[in-house]
C-alpha atoms as a PDB file:
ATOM      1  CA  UNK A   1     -63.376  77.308  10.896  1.00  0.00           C
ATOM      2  CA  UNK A   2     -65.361  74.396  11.753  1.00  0.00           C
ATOM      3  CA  UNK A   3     -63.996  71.391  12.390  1.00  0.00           C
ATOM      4  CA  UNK A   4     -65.751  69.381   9.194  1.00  0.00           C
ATOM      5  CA  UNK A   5     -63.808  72.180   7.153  1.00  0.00           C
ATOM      6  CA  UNK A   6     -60.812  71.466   8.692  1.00  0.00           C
ATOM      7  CA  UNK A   7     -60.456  67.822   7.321  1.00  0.00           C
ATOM      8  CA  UNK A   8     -61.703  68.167   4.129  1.00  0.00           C
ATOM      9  CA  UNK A   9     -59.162  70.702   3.512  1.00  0.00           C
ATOM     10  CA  UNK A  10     -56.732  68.154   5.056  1.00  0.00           C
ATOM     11  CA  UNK A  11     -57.806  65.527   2.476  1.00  0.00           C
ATOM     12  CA  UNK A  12     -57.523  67.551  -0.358  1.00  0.00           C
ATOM     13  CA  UNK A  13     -53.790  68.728   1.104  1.00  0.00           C
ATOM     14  CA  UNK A  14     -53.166  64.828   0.991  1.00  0.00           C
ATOM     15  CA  UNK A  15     -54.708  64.400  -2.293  1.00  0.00           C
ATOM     16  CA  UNK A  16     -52.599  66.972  -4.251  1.00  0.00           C
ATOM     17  CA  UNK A  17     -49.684  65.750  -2.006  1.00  0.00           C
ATOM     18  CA  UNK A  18     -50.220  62.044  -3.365  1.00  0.00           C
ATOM     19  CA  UNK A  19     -51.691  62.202  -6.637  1.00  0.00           C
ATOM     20  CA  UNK A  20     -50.985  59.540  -9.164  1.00  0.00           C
ATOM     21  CA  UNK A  21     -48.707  61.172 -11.057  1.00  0.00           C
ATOM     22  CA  UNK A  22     -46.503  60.784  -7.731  1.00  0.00           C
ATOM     23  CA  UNK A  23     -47.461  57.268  -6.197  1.00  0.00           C
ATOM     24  CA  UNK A  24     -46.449  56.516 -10.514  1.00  0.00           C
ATOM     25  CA  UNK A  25     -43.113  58.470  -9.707  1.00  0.00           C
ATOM     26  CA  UNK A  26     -42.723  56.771  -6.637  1.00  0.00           C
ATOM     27  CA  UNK A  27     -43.036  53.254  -8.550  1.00  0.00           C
ATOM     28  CA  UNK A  28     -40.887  53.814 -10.365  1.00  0.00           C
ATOM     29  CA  UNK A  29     -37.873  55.171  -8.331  1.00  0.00           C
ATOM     30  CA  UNK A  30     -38.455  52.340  -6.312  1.00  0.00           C
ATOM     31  CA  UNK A  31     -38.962  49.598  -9.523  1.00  0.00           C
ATOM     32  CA  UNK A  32     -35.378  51.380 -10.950  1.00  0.00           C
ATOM     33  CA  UNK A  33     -33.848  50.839  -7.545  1.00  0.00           C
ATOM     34  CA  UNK A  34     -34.985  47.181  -7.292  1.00  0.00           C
ATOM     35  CA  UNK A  35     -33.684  46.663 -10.796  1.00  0.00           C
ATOM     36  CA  UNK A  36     -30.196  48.002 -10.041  1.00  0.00           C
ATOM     37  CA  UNK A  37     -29.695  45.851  -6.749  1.00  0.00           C
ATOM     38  CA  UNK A  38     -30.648  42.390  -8.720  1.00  0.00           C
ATOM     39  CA  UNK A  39     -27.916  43.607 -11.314  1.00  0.00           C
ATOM     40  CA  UNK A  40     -25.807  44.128  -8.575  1.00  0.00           C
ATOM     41  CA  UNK A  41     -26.557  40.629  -6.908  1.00  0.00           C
ATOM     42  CA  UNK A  42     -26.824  38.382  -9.836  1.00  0.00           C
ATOM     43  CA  UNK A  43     -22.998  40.293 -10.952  1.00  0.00           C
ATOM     44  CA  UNK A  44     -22.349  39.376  -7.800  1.00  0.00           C
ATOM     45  CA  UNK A  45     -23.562  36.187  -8.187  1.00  0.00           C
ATOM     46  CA  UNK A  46     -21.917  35.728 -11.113  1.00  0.00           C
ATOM     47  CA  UNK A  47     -18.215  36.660  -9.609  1.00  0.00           C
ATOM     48  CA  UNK A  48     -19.001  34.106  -6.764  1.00  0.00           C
ATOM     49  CA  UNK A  49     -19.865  31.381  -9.213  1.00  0.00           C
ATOM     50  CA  UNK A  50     -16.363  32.429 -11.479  1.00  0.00           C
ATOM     51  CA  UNK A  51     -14.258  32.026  -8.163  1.00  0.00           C
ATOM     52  CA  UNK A  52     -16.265  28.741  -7.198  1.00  0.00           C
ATOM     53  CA  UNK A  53     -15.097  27.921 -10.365  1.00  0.00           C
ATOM     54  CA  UNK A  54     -11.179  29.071 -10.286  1.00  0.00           C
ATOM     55  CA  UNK A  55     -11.362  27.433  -7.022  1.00  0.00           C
ATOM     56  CA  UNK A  56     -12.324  23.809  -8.323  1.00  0.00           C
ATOM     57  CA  UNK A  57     -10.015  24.109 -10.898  1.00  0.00           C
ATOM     58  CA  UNK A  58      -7.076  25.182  -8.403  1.00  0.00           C
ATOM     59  CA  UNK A  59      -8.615  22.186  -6.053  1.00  0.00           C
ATOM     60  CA  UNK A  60      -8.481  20.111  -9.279  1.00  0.00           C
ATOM     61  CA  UNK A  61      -4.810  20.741 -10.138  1.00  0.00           C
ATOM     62  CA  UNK A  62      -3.432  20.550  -6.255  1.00  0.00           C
ATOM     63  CA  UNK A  63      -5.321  17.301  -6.151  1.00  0.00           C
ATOM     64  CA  UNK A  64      -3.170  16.421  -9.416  1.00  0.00           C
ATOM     65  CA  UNK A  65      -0.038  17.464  -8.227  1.00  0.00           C
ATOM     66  CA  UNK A  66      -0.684  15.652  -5.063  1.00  0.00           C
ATOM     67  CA  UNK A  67      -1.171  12.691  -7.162  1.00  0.00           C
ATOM     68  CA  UNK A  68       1.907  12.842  -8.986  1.00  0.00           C
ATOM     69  CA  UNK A  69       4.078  13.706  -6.359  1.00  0.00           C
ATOM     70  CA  UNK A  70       2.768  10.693  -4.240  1.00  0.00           C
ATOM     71  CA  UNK A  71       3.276   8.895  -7.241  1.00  0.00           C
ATOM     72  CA  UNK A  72       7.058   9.636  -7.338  1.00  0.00           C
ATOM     73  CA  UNK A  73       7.194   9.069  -3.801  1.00  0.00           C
ATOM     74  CA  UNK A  74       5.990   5.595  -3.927  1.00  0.00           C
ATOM     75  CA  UNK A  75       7.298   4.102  -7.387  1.00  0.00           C
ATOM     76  CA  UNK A  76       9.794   6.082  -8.840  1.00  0.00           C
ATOM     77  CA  UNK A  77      12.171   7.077  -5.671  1.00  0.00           C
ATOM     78  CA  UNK A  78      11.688   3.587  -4.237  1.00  0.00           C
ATOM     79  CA  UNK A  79      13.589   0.751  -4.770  1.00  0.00           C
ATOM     80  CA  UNK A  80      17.434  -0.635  -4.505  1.00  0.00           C
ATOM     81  CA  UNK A  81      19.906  -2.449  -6.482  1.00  0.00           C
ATOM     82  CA  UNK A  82      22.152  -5.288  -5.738  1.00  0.00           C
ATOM     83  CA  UNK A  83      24.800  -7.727  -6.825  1.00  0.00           C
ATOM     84  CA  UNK A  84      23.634 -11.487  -7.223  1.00  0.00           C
ATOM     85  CA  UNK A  85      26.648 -13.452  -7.117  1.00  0.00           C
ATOM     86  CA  UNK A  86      27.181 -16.815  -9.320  1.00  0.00           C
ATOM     87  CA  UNK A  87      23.684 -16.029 -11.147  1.00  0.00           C
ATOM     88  CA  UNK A  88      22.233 -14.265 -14.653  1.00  0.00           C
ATOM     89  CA  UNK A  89      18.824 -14.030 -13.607  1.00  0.00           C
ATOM     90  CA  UNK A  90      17.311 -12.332 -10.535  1.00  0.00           C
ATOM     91  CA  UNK A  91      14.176 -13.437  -7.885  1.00  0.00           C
ATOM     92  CA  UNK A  92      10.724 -13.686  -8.866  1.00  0.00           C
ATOM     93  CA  UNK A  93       9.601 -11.504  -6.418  1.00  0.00           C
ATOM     94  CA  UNK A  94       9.719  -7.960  -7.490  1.00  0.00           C
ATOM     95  CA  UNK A  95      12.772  -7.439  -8.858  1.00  0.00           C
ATOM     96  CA  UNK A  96      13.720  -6.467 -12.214  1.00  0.00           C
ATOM     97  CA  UNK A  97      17.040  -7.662 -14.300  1.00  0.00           C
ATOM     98  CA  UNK A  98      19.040  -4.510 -14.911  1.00  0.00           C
ATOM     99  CA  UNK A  99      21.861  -6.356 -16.425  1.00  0.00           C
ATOM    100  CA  UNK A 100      23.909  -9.835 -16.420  1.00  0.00           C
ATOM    101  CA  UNK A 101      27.904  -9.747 -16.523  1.00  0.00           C
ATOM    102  CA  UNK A 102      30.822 -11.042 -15.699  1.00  0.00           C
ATOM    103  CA  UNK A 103      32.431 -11.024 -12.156  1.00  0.00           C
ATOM    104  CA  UNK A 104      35.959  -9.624 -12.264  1.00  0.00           C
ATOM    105  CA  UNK A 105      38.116  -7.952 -10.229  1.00  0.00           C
ATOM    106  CA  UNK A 106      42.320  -7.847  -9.577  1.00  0.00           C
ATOM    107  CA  UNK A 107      44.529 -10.718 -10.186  1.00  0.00           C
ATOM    108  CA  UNK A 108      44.850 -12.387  -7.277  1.00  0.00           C
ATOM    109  CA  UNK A 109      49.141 -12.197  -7.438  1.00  0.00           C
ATOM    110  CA  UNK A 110      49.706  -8.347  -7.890  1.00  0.00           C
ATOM    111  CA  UNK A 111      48.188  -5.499  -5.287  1.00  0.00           C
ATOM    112  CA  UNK A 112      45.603  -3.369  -6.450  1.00  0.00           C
ATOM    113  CA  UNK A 113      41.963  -2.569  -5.995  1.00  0.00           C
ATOM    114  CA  UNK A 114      40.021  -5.203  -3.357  1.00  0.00           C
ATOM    115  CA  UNK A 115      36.639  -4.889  -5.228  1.00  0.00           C
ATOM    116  CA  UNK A 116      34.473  -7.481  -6.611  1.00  0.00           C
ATOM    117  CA  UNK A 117      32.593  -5.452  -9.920  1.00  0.00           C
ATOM    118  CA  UNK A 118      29.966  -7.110 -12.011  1.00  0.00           C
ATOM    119  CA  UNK A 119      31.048  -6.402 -15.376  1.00  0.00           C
ATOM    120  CA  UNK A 120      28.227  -6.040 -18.221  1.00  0.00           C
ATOM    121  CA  UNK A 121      28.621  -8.491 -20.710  1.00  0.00           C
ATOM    122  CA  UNK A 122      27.368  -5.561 -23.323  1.00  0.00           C
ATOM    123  CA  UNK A 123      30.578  -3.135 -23.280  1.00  0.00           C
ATOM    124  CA  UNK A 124      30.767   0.318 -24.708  1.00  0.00           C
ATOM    125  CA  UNK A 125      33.804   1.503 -25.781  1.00  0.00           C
ATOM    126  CA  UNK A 126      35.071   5.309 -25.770  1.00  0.00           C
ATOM    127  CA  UNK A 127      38.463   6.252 -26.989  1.00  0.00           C
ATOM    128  CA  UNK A 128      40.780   3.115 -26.984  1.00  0.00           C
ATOM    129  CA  UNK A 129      44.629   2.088 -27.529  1.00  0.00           C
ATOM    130  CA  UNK A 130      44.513  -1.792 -27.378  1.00  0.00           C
ATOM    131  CA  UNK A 131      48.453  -1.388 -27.072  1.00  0.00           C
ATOM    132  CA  UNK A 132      49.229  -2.952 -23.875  1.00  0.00           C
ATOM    133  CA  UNK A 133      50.085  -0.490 -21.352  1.00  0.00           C
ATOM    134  CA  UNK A 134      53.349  -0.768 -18.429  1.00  0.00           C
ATOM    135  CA  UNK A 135      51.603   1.319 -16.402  1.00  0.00           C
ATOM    136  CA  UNK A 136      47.627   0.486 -16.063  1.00  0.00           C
ATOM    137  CA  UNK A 137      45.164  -0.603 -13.784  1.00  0.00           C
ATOM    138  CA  UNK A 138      44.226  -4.094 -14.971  1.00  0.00           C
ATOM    139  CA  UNK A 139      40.855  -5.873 -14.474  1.00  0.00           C
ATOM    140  CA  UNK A 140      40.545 -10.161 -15.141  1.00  0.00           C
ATOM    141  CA  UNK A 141      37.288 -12.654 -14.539  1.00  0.00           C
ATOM    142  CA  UNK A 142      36.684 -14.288 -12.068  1.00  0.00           C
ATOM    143  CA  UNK A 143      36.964 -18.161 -11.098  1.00  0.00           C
ATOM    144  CA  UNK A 144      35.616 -20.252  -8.478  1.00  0.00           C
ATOM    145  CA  UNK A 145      38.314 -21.834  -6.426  1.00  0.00           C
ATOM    146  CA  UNK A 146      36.793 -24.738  -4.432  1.00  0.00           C
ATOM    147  CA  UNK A 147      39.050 -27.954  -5.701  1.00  0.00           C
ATOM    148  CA  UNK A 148      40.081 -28.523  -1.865  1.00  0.00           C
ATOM    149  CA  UNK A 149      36.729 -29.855  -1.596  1.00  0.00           C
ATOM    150  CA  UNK A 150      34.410 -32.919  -2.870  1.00  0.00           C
ATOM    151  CA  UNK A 151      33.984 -32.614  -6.288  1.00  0.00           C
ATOM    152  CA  UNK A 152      34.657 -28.986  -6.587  1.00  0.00           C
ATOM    153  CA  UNK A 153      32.257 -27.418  -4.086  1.00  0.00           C
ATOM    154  CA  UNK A 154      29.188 -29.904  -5.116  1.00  0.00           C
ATOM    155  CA  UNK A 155      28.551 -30.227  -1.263  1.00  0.00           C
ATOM    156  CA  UNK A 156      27.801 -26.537  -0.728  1.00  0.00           C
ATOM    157  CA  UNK A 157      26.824 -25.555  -4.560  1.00  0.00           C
ATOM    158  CA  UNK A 158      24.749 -28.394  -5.967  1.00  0.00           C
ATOM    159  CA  UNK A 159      27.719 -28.888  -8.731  1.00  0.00           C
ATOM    160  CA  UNK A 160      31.336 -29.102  -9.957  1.00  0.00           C
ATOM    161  CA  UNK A 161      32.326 -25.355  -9.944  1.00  0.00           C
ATOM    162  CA  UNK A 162      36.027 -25.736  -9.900  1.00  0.00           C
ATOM    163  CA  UNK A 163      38.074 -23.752 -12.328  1.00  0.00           C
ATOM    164  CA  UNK A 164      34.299 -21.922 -13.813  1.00  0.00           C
ATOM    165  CA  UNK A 165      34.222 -18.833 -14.590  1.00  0.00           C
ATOM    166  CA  UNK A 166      31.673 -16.771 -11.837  1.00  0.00           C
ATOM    167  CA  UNK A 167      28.929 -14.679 -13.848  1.00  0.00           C
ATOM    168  CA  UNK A 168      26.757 -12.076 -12.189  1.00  0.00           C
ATOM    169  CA  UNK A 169      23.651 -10.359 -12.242  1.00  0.00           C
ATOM    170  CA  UNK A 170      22.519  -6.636 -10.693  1.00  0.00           C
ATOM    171  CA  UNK A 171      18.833  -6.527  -9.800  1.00  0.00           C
ATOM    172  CA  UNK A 172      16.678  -3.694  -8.848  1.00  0.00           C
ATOM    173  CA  UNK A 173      13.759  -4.589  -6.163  1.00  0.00           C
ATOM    174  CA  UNK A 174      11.127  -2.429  -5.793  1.00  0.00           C
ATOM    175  CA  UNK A 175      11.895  -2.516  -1.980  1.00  0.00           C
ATOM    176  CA  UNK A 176      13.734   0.894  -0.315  1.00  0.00           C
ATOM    177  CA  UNK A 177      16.688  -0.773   1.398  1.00  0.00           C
ATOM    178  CA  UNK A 178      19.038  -4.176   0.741  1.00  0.00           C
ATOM    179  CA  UNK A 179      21.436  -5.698   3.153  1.00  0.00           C
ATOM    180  CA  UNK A 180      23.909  -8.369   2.935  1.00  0.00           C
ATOM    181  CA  UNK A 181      24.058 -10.447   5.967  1.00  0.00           C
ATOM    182  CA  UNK A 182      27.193 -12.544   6.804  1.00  0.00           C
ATOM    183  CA  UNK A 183      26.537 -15.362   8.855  1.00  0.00           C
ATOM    184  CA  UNK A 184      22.944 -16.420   8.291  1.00  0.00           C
ATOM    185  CA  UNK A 185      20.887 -17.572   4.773  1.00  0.00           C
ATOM    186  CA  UNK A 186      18.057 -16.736   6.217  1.00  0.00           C
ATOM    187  CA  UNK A 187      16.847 -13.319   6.712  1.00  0.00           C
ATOM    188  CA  UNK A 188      15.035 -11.416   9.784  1.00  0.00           C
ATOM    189  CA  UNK A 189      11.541 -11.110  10.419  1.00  0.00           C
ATOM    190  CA  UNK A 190       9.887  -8.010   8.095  1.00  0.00           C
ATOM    191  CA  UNK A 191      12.417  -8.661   5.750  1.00  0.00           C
ATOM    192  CA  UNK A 192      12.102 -10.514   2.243  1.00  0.00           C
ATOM    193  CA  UNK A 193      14.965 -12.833   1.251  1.00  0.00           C
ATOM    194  CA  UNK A 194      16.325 -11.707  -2.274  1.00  0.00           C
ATOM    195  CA  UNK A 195      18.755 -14.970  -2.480  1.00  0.00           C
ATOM    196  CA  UNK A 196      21.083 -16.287  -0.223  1.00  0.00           C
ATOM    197  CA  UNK A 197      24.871 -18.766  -0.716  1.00  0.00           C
ATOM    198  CA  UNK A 198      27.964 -18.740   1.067  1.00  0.00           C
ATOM    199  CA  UNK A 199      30.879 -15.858   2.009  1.00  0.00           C
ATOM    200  CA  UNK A 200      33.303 -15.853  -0.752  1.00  0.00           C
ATOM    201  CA  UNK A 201      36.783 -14.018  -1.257  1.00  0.00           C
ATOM    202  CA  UNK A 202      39.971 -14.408  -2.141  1.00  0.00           C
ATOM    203  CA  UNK A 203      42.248 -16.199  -0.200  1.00  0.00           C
ATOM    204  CA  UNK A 204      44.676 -14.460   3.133  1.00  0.00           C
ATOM    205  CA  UNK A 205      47.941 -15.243   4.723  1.00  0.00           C
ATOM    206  CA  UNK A 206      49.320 -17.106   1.815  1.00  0.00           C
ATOM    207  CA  UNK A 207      52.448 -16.616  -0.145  1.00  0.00           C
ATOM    208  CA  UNK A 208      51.685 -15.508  -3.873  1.00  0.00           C
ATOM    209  CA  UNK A 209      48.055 -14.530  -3.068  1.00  0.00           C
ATOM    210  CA  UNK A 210      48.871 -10.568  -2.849  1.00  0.00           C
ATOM    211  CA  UNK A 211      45.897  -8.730  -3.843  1.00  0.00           C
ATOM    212  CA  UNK A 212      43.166  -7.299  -1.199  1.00  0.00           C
ATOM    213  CA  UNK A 213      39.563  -8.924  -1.877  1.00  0.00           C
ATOM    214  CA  UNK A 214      35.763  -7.266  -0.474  1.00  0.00           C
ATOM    215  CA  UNK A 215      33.866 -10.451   0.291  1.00  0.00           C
ATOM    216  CA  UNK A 216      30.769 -11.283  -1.664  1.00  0.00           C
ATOM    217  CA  UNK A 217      27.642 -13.444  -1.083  1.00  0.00           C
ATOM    218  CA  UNK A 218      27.789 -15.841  -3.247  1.00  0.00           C
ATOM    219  CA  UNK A 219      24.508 -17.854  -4.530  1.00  0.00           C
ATOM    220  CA  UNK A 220      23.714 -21.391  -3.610  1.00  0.00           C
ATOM    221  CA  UNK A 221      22.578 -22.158  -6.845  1.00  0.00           C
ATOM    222  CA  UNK A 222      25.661 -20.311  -8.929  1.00  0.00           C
ATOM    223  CA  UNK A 223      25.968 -20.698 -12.339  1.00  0.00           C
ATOM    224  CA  UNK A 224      28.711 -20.540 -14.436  1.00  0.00           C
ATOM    225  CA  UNK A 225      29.723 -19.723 -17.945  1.00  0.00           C
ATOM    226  CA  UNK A 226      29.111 -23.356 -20.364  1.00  0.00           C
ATOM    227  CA  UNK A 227      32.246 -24.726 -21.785  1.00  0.00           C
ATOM    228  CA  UNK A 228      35.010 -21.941 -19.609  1.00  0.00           C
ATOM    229  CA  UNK A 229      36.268 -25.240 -17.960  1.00  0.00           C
ATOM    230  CA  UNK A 230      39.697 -23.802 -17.348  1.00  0.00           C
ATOM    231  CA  UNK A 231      42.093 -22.873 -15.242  1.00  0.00           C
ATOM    232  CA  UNK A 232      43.358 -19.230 -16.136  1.00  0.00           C
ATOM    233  CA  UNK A 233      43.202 -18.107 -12.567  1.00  0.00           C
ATOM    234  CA  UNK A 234      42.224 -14.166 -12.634  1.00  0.00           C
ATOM    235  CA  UNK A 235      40.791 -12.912  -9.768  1.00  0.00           C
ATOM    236  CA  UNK A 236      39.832 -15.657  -7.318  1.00  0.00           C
ATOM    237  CA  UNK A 237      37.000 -16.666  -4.814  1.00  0.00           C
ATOM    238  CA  UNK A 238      37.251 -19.066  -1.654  1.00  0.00           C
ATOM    239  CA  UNK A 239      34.505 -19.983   0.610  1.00  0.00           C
ATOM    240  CA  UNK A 240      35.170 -17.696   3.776  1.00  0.00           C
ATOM    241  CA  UNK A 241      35.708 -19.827   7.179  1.00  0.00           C
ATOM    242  CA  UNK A 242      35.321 -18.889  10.585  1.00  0.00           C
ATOM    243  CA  UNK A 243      38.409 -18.541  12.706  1.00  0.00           C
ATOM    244  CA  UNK A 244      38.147 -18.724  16.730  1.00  0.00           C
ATOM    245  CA  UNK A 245      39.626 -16.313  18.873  1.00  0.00           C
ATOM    246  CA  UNK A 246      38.402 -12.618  18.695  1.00  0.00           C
ATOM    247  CA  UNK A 247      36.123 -13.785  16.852  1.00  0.00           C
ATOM    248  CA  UNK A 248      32.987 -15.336  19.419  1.00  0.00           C
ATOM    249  CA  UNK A 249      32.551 -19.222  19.202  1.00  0.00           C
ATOM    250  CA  UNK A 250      29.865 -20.177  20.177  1.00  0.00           C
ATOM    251  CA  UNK A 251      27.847 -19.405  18.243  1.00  0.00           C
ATOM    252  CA  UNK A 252      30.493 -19.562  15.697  1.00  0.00           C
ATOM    253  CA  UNK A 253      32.351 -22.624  15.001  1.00  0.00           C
ATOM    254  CA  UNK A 254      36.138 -23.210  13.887  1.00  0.00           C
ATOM    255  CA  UNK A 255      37.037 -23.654  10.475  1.00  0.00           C
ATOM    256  CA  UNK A 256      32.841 -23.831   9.221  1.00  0.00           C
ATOM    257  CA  UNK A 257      31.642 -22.344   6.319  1.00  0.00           C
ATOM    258  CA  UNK A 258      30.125 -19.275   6.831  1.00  0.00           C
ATOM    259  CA  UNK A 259      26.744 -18.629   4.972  1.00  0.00           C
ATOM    260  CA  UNK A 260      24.934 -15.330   4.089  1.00  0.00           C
ATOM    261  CA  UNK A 261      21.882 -13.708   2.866  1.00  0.00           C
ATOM    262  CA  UNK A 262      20.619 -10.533   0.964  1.00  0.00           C
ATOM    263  CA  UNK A 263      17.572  -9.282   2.071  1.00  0.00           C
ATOM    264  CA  UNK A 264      15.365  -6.153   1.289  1.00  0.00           C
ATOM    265  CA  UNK A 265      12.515  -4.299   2.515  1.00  0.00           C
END
């Protein structure tokens, strides 16, 4: 066959081979086939952008719960309370009133319990028998003791305290940690000064004075209860002296009045 022949029959092979009906066929698979992978991509496009989604909102509520948990950290787990001697209000600088009260504590002639306690001057009563009891733990106010000195402590106090009944105050300061130092009214450096008075307690190594007394920092500008001028005794408080000996002098000195401070921070 001659070689002319040979590649016309070759076209006409490719022809019927490739006809439109074919390249149409072939379209079309391939059209379908492109169709089904953008499904494919925009449903997976679609389950990206959901998870993008979930995963803000999870981002969104860790941030939140961060948030609050910082938030307890720093407000509602910090903070202290303490006792303010001799006063009804508390600093200006941060710290809240929780209440005001009276101080009492043991009568100073019988043994019993050594603590100072501030009690609220807004009782609540449970069950009661206002019977007197033989046999019961009993609590009294407390007075300032200072007539061995000028005009009733005036010299250490501003004014005649003598014979007063001692009120109280409990504060809560938004700082983490208080401390009551004996020996100084002012406090050390990084610390903030809450108030600062003198040592008081009851008094020891005297006949008649029985009962065991904490010692308490009492303010410098105490208060006391208007018109309780009286003597009905109670539980007691003396300013505190140093005594040489064991105990270091200098820098302590015989027989002075020892100061103090509460601080926080």
């Amino acid at each position: 066959m001659a070689e002319n022949d040979l590649n016309n029959t070759y076209q006409q092979k490719r022809v019927l081979l490739h006809g439109n009906d074919d390249i149409a066929a072939a379209v079309q698979l391939l059209t379908t086939t492109v169709n089904q992978l953008t499904t494919e991509v925009n449903h997976l496009t679609t389950e990206v952008n959901q998870l993008t989604t979930q995963n803000k909102q999870l981002t969104s509520q860790n941030n939140q719960l961060t948030t609050q948990i910082n938030h307890l950290n720093n407000d509602s787990f910090i903070g202290n309370v303490y006792i303010r001697w001799g006063r009804t209000t508390c600093p200006t600088n941060g710290t809240d009133l929780v209440y005001t009260g009276y101080a009492a504590g043991n009568l100073y002639t019988e043994n019993g319990a050594a603590d100072n306690l501030c009690l609220t001057s807004e009782p609540i009563w449970g069950a009661y028998d206002d019977t007197a009891q033989s046999y019961s733990a009993k609590v009294y106010g407390t007075e300032y003791e200072f007539d061995l000195y000028t005009n009733g402590g005036a010299q250490f106090f501003g004014k005649n305290l003598q014979d007063h009944d001692a009120p109280c105050a409990v504060c809560h300061t938004s700082r983490r940690a208080t401390v009551m130092i004996p020996g100084r009214n002012q406090c050390y450096p990084g610390w903030t000064k809450e108030y600062s008075g003198y040592l008081v307690s009851t008094l020891s190594g005297y006949p008649g004075f029985l009962s065991p007394s904490n010692y308490a920092c009492m303010d410098s500008d105490a208060e006391f209860e208007s018109a309780d001028y009286e003597s009905k005794n109670g539980k007691l408080m003396y300013l505190v002296e140093a005594i040489c000996g064991s105990l270091r002098c200098p820098p302590y000195v015989n027989y002075r009045e020892l100061t103090c401070v509460v601080c926080s921070k």
